[in-house]
Protein backbone atom coordinates (compact mmCIF):
# COMPACT_ATOMS: atom_id res chain seq x y z
CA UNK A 1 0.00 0.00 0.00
CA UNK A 2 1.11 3.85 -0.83
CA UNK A 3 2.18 5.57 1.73
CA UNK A 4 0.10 8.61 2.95
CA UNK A 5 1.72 11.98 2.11
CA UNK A 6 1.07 14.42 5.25
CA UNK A 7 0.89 18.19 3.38
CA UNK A 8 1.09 19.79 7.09
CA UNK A 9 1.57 23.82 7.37
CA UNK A 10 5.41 23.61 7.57
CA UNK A 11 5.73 21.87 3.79
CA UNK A 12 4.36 25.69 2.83
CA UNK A 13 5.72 27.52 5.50
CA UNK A 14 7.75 29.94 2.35
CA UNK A 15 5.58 29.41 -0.28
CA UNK A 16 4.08 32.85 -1.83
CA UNK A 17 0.61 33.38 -2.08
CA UNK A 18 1.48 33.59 -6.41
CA UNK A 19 4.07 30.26 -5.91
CA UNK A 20 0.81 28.63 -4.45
CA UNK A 21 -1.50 29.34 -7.39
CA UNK A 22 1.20 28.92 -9.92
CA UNK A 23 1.14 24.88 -7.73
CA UNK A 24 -2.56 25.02 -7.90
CA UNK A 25 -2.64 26.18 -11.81
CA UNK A 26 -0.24 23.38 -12.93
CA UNK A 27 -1.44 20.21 -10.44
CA UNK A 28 -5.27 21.13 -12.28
CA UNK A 29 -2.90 21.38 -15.72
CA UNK A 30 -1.53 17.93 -14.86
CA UNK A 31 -4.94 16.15 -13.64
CA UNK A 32 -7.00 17.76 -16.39
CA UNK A 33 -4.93 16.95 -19.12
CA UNK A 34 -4.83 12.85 -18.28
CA UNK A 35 -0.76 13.43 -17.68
CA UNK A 36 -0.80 11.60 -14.55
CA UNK A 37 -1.98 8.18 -13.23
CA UNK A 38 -4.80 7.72 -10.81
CA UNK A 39 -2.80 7.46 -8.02
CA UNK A 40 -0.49 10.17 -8.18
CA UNK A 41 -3.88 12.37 -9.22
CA UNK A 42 -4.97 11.95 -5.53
CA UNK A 43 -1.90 12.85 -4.13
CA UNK A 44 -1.57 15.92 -6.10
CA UNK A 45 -5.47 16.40 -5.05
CA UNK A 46 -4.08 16.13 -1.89
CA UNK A 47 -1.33 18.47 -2.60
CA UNK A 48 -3.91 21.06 -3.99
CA UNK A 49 -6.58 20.79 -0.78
CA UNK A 50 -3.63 22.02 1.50
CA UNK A 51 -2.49 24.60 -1.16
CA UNK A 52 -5.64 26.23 -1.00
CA UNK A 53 -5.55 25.93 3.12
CA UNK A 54 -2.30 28.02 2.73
CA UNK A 55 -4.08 30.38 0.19
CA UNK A 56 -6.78 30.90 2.34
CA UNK A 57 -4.54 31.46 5.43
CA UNK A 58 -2.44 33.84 4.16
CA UNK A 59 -5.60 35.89 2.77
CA UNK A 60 -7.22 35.83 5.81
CA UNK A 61 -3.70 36.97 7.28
CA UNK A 62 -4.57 40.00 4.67
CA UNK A 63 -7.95 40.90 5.46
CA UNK A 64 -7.07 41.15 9.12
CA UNK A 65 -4.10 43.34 8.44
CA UNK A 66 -6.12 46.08 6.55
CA UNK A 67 -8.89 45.74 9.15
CA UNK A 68 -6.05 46.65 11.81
CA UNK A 69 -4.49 49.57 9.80
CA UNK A 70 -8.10 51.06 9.08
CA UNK A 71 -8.99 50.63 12.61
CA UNK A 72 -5.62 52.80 13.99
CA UNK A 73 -6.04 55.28 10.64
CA UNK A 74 -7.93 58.10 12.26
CA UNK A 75 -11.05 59.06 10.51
CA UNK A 76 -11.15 61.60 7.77
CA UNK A 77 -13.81 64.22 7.54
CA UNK A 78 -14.64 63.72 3.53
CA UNK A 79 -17.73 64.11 3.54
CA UNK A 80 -17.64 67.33 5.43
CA UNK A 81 -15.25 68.68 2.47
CA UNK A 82 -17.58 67.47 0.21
CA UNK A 83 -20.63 69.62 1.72
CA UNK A 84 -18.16 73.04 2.01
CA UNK A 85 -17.68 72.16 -1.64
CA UNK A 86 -20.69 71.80 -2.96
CA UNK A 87 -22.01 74.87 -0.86
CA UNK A 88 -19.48 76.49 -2.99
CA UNK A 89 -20.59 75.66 -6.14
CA UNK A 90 -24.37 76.97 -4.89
CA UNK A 91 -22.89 80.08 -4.32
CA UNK A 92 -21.43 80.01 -7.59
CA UNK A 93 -24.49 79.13 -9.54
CA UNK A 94 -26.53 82.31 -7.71
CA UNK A 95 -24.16 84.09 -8.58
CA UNK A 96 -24.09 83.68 -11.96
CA UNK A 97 -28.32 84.30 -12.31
CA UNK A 98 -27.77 88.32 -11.55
């Protein structure tokens, strides 16, 4: 019997979030296309599942990295610049009637 291949967290400890689609891209290449045999097509299924474990890690790594710098960036007031300038542009347009 084949032994098991363990994809644990280490085995993509340095792998890029663009290495680890470029994996994903060519193990779907290799399945797809009939260029491996059944058993090595689980193993690189295998291979795949924890690529996308690590893909979804490191994006959820992301997403709580910009919620952290929004949360410490202080709050802009935009939208009070936007009513001074449109008040502005009132005044301009009355003015322009006389």
């Amino acid at each position: 019997m084949a032994k098991k291949k363990n994809n644990s967290k280490n085995d993509f400890e340095n792998v890029s979030f663009e290495q680890a689609i470029g994996d994903l891209t060519a193990i779907v290449d290799k399945i797809e296309t009939g260029q491996v045999s059944l058993a090595e097509s689980l193993g690189q299924y295998e291979k795949g599942m924890a690529l996308i474990k690590h893909c979804r890690e490191i994006l959820l790594d992301a997403e709580k990295r910009i919620e952290e710098i929004s949360d410490d960036e202080p709050e802009d007031d935009d939208d009070d610049e936007l009513e001074d300038e449109e008040d502005i542009e009132d005044e301009d347009e009355d003015d322009s009637l006389f």
